[in-house]
N, C-alpha and C. Protein backbone atom coordinates (compact mmCIF):
# COMPACT_ATOMS: atom_id res chain seq x y z
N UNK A 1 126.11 104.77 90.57
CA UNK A 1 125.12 103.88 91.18
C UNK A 1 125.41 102.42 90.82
N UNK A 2 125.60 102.34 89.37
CA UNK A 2 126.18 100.61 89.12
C UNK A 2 126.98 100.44 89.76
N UNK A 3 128.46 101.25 90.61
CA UNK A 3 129.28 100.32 90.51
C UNK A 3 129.44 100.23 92.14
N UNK A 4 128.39 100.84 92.94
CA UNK A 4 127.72 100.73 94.32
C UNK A 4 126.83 99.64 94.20
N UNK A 5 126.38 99.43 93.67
CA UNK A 5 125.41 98.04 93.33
C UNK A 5 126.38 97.03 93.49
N UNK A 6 126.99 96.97 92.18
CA UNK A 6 127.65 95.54 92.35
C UNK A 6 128.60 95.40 93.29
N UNK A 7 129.34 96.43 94.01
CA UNK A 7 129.69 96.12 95.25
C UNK A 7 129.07 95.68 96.21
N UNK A 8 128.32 96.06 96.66
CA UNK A 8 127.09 95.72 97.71
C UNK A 8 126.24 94.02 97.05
N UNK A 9 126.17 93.58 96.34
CA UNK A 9 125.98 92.44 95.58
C UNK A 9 127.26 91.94 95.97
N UNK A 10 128.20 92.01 95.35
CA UNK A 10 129.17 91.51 95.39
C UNK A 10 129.75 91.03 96.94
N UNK A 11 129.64 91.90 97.83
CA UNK A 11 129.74 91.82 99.12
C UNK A 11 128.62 90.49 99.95
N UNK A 12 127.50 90.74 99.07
CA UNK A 12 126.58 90.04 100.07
C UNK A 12 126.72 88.72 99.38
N UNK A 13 127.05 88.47 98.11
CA UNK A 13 127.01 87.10 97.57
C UNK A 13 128.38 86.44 98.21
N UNK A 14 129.51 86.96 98.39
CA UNK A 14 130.54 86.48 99.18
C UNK A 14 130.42 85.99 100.58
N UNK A 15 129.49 86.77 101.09
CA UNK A 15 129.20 86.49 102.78
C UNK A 15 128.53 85.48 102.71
N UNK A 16 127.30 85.14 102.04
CA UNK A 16 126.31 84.12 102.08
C UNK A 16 127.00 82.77 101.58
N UNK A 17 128.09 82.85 100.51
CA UNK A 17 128.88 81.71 100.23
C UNK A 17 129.51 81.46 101.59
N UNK A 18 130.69 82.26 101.98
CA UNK A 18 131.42 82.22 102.78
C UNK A 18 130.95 81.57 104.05
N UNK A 19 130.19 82.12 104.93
CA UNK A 19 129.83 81.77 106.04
C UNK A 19 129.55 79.93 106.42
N UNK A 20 128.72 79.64 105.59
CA UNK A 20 128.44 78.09 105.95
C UNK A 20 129.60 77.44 106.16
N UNK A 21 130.79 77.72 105.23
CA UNK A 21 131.65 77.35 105.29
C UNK A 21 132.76 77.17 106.30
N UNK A 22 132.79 78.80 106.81
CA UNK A 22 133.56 79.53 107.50
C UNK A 22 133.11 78.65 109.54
N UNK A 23 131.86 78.05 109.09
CA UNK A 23 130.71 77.70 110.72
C UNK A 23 131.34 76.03 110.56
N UNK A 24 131.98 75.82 109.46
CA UNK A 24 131.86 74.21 109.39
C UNK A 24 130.78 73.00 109.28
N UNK A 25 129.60 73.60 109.16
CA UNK A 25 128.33 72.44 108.64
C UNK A 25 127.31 73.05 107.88
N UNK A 26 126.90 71.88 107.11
CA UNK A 26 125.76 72.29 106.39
C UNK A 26 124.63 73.48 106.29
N UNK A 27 125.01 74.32 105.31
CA UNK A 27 123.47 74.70 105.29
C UNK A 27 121.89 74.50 105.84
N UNK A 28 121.33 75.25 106.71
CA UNK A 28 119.88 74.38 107.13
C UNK A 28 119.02 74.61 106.01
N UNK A 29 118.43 76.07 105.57
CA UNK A 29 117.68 76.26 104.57
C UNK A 29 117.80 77.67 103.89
N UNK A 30 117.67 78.09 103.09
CA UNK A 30 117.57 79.38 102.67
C UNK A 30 115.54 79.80 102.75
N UNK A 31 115.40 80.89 102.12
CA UNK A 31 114.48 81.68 102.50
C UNK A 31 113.99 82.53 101.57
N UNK A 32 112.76 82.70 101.31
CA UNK A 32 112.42 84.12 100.12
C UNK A 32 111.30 84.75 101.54
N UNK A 33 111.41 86.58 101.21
CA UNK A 33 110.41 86.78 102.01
C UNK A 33 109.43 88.34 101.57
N UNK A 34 109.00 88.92 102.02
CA UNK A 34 107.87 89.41 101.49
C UNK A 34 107.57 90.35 102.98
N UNK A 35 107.73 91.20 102.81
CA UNK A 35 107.31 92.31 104.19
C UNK A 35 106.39 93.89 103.81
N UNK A 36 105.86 94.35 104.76
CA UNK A 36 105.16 95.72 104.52
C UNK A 36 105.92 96.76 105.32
N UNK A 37 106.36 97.96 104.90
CA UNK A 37 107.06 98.88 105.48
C UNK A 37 106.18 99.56 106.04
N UNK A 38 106.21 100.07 107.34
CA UNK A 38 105.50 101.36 108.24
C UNK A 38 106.48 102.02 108.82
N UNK A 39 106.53 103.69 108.02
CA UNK A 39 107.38 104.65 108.09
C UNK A 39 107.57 105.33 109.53
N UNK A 40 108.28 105.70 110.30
CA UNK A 40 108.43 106.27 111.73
C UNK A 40 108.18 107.49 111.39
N UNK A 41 108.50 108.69 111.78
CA UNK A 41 108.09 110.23 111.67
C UNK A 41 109.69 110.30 110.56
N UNK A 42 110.69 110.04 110.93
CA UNK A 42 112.41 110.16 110.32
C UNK A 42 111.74 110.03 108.95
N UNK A 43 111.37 108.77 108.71
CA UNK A 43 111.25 108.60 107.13
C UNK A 43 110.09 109.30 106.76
N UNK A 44 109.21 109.94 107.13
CA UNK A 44 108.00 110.72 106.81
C UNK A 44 108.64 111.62 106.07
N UNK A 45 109.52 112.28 106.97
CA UNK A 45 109.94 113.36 106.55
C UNK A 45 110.33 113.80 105.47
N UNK A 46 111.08 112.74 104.93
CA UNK A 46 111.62 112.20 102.93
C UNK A 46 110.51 111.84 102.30
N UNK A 47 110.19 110.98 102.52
CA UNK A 47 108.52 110.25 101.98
C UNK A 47 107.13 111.23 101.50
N UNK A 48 107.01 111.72 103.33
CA UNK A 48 105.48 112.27 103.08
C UNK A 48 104.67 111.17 103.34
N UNK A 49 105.32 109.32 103.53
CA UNK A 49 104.14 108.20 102.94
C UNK A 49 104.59 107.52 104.45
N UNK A 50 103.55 106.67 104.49
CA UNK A 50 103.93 105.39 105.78
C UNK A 50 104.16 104.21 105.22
N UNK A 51 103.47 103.84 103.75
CA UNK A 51 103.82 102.58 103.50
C UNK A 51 104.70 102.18 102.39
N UNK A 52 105.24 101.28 102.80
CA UNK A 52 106.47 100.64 101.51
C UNK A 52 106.68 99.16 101.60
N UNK A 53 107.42 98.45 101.08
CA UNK A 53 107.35 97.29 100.46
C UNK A 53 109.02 96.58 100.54
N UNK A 54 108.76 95.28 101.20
CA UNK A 54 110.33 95.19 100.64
C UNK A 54 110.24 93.45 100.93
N UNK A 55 111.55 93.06 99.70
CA UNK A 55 111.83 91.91 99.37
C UNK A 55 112.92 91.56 99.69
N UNK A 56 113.38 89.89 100.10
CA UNK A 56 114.74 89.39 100.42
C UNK A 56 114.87 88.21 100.18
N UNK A 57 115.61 87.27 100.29
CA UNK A 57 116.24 86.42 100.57
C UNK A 57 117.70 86.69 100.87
N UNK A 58 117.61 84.75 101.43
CA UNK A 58 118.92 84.61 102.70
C UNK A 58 118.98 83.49 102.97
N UNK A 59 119.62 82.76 103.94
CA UNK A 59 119.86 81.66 104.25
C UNK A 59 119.67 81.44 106.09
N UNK A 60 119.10 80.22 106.57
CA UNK A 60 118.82 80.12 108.31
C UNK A 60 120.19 78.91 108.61
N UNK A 61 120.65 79.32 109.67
CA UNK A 61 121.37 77.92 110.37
C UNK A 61 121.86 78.49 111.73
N UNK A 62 121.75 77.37 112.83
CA UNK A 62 122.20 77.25 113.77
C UNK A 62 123.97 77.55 114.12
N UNK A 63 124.32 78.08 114.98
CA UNK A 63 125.51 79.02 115.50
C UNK A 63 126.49 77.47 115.90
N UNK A 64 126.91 76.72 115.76
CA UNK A 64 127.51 75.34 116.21
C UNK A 64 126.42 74.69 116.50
N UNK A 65 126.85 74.08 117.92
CA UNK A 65 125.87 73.38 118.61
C UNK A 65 124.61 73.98 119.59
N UNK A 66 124.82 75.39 119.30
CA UNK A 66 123.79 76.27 120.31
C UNK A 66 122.35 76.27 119.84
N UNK A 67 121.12 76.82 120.33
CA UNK A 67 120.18 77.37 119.63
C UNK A 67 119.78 78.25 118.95
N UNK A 68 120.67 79.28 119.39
CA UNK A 68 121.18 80.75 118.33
C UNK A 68 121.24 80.34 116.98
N UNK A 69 120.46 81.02 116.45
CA UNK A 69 120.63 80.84 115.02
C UNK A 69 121.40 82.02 113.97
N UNK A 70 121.62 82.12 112.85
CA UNK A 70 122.14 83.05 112.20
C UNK A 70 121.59 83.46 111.00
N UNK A 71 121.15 84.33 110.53
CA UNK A 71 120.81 84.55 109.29
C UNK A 71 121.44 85.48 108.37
N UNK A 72 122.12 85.85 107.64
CA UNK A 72 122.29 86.74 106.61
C UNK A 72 121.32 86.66 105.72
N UNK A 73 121.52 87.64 104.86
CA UNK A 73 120.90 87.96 103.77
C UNK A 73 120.87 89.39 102.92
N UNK A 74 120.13 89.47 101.64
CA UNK A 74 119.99 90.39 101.22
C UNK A 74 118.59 90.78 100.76
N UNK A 75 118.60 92.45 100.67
CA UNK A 75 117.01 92.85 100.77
C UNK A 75 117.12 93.57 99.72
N UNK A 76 115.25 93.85 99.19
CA UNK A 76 115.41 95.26 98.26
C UNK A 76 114.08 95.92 99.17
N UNK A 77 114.03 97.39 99.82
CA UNK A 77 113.09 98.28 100.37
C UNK A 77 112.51 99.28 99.34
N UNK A 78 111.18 99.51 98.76
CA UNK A 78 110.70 100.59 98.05
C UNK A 78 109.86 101.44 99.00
N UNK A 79 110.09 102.28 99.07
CA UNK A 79 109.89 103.19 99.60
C UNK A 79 109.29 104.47 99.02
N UNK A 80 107.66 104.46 98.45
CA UNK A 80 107.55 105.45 97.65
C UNK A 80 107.34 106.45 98.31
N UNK A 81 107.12 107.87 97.24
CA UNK A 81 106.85 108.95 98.47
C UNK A 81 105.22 109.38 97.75
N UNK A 82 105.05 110.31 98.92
CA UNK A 82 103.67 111.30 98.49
C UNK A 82 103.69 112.66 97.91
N UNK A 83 102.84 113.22 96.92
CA UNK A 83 103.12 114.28 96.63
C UNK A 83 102.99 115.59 97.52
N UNK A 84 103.75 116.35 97.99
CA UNK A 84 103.96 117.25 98.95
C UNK A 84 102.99 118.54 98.29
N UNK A 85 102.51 119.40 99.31
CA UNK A 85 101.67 121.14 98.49
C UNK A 85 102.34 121.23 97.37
N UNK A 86 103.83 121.43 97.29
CA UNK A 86 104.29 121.94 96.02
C UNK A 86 103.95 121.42 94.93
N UNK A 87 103.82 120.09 94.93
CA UNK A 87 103.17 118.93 93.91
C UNK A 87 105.12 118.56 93.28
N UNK A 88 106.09 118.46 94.73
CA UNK A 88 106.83 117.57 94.44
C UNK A 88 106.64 115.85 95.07
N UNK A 89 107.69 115.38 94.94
CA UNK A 89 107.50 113.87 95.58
C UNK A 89 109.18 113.55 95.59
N UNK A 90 109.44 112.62 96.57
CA UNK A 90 110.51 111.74 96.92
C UNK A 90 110.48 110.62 97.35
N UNK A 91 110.90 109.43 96.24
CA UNK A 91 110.66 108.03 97.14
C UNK A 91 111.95 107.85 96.84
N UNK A 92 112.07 106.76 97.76
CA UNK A 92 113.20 105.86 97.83
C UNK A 92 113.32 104.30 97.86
N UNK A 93 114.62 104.24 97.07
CA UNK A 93 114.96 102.89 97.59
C UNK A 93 116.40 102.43 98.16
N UNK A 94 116.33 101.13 98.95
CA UNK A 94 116.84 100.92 99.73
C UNK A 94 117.85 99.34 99.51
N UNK A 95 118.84 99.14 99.32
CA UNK A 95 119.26 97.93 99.33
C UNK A 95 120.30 97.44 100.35
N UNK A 96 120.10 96.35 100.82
CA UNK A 96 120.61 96.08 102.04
C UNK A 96 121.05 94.90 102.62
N UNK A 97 122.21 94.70 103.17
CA UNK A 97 122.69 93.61 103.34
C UNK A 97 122.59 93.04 104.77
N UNK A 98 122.23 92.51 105.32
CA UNK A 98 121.42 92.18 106.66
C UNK A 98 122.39 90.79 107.62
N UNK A 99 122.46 90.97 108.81
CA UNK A 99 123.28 89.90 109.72
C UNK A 99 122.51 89.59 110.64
N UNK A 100 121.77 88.87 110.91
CA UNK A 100 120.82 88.27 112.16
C UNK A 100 121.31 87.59 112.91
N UNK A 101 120.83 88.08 114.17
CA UNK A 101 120.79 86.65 115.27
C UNK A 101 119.35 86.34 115.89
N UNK A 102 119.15 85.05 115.67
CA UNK A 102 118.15 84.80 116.51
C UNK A 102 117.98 83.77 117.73
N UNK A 103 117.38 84.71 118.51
CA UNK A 103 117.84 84.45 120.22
C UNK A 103 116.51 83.92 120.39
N UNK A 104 116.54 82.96 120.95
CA UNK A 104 115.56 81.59 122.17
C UNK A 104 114.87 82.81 122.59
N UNK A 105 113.42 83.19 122.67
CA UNK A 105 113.24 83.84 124.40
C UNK A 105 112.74 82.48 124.97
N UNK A 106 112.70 81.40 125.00
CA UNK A 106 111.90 80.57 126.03
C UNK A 106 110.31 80.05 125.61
N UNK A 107 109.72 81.22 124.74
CA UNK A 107 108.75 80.37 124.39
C UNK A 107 108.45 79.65 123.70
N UNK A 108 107.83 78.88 123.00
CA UNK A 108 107.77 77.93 121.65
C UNK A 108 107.77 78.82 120.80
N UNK A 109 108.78 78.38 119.93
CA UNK A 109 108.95 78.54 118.19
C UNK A 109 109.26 80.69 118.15
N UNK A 110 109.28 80.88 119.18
CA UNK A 110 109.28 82.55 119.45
C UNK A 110 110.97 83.51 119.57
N UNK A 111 111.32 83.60 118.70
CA UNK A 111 112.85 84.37 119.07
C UNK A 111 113.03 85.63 118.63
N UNK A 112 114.13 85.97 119.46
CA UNK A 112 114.51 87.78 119.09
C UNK A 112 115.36 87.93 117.82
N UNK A 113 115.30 88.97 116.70
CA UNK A 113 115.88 88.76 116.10
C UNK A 113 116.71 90.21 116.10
N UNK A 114 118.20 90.00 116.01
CA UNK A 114 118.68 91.59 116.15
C UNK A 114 119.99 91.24 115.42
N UNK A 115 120.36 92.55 115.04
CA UNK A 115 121.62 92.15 114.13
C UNK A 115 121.98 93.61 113.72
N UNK A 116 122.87 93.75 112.63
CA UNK A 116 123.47 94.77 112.06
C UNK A 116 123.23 94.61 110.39
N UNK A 117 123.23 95.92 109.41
CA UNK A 117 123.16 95.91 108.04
C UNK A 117 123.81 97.23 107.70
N UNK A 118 124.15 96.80 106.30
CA UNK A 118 125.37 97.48 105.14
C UNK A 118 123.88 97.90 104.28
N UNK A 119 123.72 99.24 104.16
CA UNK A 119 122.73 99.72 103.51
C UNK A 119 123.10 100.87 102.41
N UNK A 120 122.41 100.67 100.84
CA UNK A 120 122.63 101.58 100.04
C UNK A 120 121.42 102.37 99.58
N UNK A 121 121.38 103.99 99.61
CA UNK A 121 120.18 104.44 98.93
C UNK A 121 120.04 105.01 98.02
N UNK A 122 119.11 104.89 97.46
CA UNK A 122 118.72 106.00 96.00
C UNK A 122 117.73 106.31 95.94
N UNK A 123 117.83 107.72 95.51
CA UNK A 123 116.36 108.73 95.92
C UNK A 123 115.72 108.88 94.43
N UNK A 124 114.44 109.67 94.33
CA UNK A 124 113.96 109.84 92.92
C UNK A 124 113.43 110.75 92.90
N UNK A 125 113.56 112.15 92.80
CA UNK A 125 112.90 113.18 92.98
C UNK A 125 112.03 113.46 91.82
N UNK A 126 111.10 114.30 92.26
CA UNK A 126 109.96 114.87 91.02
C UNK A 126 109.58 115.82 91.22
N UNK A 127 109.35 117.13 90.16
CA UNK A 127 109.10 117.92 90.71
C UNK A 127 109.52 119.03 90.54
N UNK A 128 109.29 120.45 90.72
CA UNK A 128 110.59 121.58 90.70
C UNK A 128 111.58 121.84 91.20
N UNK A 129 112.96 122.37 90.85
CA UNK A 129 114.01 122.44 91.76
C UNK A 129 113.61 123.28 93.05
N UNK A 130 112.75 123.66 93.13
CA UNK A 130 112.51 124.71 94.88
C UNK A 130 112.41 123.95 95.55
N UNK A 131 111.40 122.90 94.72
CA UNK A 131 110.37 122.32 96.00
C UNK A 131 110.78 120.71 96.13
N UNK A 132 111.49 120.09 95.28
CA UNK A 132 112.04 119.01 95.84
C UNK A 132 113.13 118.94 96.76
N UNK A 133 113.26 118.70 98.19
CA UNK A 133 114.55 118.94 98.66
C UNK A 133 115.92 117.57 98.40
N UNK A 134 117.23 118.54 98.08
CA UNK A 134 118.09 117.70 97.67
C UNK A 134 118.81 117.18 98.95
N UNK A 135 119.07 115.98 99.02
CA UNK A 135 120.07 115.40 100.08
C UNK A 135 121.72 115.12 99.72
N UNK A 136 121.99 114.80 100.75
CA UNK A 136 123.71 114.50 100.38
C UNK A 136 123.83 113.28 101.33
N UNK A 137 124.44 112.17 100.36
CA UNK A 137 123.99 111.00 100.85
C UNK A 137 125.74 110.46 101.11
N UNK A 138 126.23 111.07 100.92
CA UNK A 138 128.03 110.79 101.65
C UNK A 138 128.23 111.31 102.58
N UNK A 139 129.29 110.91 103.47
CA UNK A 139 129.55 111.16 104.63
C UNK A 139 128.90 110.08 105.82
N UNK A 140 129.41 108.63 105.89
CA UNK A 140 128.99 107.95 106.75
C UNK A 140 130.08 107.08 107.36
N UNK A 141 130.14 105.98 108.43
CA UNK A 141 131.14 105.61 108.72
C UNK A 141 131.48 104.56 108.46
N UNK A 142 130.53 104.06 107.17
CA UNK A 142 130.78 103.21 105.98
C UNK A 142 130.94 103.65 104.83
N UNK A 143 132.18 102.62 104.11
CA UNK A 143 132.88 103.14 102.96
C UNK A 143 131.73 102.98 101.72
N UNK A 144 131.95 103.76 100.53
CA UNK A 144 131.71 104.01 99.23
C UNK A 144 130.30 104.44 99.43
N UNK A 145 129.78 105.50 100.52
CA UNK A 145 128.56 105.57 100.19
C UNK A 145 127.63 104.72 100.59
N UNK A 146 127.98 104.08 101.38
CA UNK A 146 127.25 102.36 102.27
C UNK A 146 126.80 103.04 103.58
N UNK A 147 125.31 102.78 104.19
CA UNK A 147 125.55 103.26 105.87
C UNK A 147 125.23 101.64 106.46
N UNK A 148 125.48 101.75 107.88
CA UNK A 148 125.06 101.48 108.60
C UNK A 148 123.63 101.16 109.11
N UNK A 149 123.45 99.82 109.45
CA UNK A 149 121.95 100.04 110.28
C UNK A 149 121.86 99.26 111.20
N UNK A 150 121.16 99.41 112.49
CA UNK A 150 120.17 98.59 113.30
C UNK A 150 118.85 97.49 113.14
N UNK A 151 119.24 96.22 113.27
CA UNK A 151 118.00 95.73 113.39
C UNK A 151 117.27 95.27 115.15
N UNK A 152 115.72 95.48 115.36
CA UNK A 152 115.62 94.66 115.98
C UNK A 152 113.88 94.34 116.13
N UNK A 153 113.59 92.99 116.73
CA UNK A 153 112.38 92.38 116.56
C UNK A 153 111.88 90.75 116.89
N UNK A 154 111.11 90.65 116.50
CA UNK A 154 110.66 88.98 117.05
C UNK A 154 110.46 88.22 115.53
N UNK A 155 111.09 87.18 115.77
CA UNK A 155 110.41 86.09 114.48
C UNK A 155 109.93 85.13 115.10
N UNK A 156 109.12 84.71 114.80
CA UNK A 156 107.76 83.69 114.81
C UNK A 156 107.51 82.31 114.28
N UNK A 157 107.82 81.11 114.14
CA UNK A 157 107.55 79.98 113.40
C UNK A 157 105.87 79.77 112.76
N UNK A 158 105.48 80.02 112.06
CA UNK A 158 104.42 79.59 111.64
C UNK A 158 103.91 78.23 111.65
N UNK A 159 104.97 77.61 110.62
CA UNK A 159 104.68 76.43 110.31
C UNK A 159 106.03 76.06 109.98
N UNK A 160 106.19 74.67 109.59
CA UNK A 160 107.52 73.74 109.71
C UNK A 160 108.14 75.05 108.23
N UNK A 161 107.37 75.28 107.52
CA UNK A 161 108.38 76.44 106.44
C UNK A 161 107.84 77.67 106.20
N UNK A 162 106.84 78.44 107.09
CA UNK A 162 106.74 79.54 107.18
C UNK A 162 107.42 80.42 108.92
N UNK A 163 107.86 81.49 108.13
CA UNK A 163 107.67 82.19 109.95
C UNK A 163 107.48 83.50 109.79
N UNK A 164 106.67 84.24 110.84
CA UNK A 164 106.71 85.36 110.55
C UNK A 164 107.58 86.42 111.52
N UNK A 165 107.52 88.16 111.07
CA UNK A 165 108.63 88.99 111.93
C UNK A 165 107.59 90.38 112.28
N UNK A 166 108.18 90.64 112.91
CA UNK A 166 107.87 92.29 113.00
C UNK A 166 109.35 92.73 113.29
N UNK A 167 109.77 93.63 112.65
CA UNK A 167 111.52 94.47 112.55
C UNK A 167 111.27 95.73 113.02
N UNK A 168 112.30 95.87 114.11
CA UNK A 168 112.27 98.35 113.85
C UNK A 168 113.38 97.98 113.05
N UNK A 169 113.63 98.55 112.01
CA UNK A 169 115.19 99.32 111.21
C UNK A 169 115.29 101.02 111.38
N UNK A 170 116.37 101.09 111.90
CA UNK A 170 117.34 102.16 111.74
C UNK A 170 118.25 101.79 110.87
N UNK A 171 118.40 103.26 110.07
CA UNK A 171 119.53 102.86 109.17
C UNK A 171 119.82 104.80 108.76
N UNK A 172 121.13 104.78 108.88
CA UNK A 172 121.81 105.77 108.51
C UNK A 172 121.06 106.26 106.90
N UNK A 173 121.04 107.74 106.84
CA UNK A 173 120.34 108.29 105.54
C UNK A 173 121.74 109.21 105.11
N UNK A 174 121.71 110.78 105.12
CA UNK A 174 122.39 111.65 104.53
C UNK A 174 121.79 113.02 105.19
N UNK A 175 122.47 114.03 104.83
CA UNK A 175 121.73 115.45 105.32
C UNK A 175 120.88 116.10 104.13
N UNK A 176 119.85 116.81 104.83
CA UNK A 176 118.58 117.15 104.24
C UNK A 176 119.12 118.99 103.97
N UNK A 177 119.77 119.28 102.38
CA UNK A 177 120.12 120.49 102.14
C UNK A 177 119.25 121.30 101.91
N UNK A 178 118.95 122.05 102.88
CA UNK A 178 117.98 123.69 103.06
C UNK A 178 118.08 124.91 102.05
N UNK A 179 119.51 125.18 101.94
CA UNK A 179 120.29 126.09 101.15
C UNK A 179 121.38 125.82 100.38
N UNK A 180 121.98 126.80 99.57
CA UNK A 180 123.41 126.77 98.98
C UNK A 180 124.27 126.57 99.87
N UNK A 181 124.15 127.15 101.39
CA UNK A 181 125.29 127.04 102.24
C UNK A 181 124.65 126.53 103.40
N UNK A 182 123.88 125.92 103.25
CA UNK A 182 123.31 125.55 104.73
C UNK A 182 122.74 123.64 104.49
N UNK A 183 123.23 123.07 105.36
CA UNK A 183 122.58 121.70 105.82
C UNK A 183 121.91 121.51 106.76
N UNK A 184 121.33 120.98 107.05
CA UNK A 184 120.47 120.31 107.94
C UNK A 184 120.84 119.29 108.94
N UNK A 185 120.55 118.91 109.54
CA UNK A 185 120.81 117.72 110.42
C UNK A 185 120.68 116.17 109.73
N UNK A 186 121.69 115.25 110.09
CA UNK A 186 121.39 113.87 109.87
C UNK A 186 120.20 113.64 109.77
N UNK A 187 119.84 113.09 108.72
CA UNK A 187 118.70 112.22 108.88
C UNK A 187 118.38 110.75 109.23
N UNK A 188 118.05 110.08 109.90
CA UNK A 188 118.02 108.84 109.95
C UNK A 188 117.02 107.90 109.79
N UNK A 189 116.34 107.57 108.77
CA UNK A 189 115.36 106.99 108.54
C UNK A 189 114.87 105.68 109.58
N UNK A 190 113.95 105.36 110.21
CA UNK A 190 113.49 104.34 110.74
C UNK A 190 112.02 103.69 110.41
N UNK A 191 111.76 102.44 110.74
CA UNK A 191 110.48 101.62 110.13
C UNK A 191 110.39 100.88 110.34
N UNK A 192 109.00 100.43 110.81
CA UNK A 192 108.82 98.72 111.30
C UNK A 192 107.99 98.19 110.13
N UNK A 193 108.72 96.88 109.73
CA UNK A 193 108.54 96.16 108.97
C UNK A 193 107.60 94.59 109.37
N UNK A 194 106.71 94.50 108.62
CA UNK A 194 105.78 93.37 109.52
C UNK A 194 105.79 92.29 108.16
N UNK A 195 106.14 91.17 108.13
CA UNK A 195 106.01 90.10 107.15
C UNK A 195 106.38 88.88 107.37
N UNK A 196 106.59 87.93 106.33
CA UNK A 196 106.96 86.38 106.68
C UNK A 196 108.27 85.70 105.53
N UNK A 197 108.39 84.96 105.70
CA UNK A 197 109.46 84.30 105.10
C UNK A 197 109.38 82.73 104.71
N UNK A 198 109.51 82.56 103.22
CA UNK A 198 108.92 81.04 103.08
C UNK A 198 110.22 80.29 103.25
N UNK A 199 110.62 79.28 104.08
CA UNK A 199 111.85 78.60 103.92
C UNK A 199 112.14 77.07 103.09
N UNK A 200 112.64 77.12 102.70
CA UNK A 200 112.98 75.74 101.51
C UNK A 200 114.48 75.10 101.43
């Protein structure tokens, strides 16, 4: 798990250097932000819960001379779970490296935000071995144990340094093991995320 961490760190602190650079102008602002997770039925299924919590920062700037903007960043998702009949539980967490675009629709201060993310998970089981179910979280079409995800949603200007979002995330999970010889189907966790972002 450490040395998936500091890769995934390591990865996202390189991109966030890199990029301003890589665009040729200044930095506009970076960002801290603060969101509420609401679980789809996918993540119920691990959980048992609808709500979770997650933290980020990142950096905002304009694509050249366009209105498109760009954001990277990095996140942390908690994801607790509920205790199931058996009186097990499974939460999760989620760390994640995030690529935005945000697209004009035309109205004031109102844009789409959609992009792609490098996502790592770790589960926490509790409970008896029957009744907690174990996953297998390798096998994706990202390296070391990393998946894939979907973003998409609206961000909002609040004010000259607030804005707010509503997100769906998809993001690649692992298979849900039934038996000694038997797996389950992909799982794919999804969730809309509703919060704001202070910019400075």
């Amino acid at each position: 798990m450490k040395r998936n961490f500091r890769l995934l760190s390591a990865a996202g602190i390189a991109a966030l250097l890199a990029l301003p650079a890589a665009a040729g102008e200044p930095t506009e602002n970076w960002h801290l932000g603060l969101d509420v997770s609401l679980a789809n039925d996918s993540l119920r299924k691990v959980t048992e819960k609808t709500e979770g919590l997650g933290l980020c920062i990142g950096l905002d700037r304009k694509l050249g001379d366009s209105n498109v903007g760009f954001r990277p960043g990095f996140s942390m998702h908690f994801l607790p779970g509920n205790y199931r009949g058996d009186d097990s539980k499974v939460s999760l967490t989620n760390l994640q490296l995030a690529m935005d675009l945000l697209i004009p629709t035309g109205l004031k201060n109102l844009n789409v935000a959609t992009g792609l993310s490098l996502n790592l998970w770790r589960y926490s089981a509790i409970g008896s071995n029957q009744g907690v179910p174990p996953y297998d979280l390798s096998g994706s079409k990202a390296p070391n144990d990393l998946k894939f995800g979907f973003r998409l949603g609206l961000d909002a200007k609040v004010s000259s340094n607030v804005t707010a979002e509503v997100m769906l995330q998809m993001v690649e999970f692992g298979r849900y093991i039934t038996g000694k010889d038997y797996i389950a189907d992909c799982i794919n966790p999804s969730w809309v995320q509703v919060g704001a972002r202070y910019h400075f």
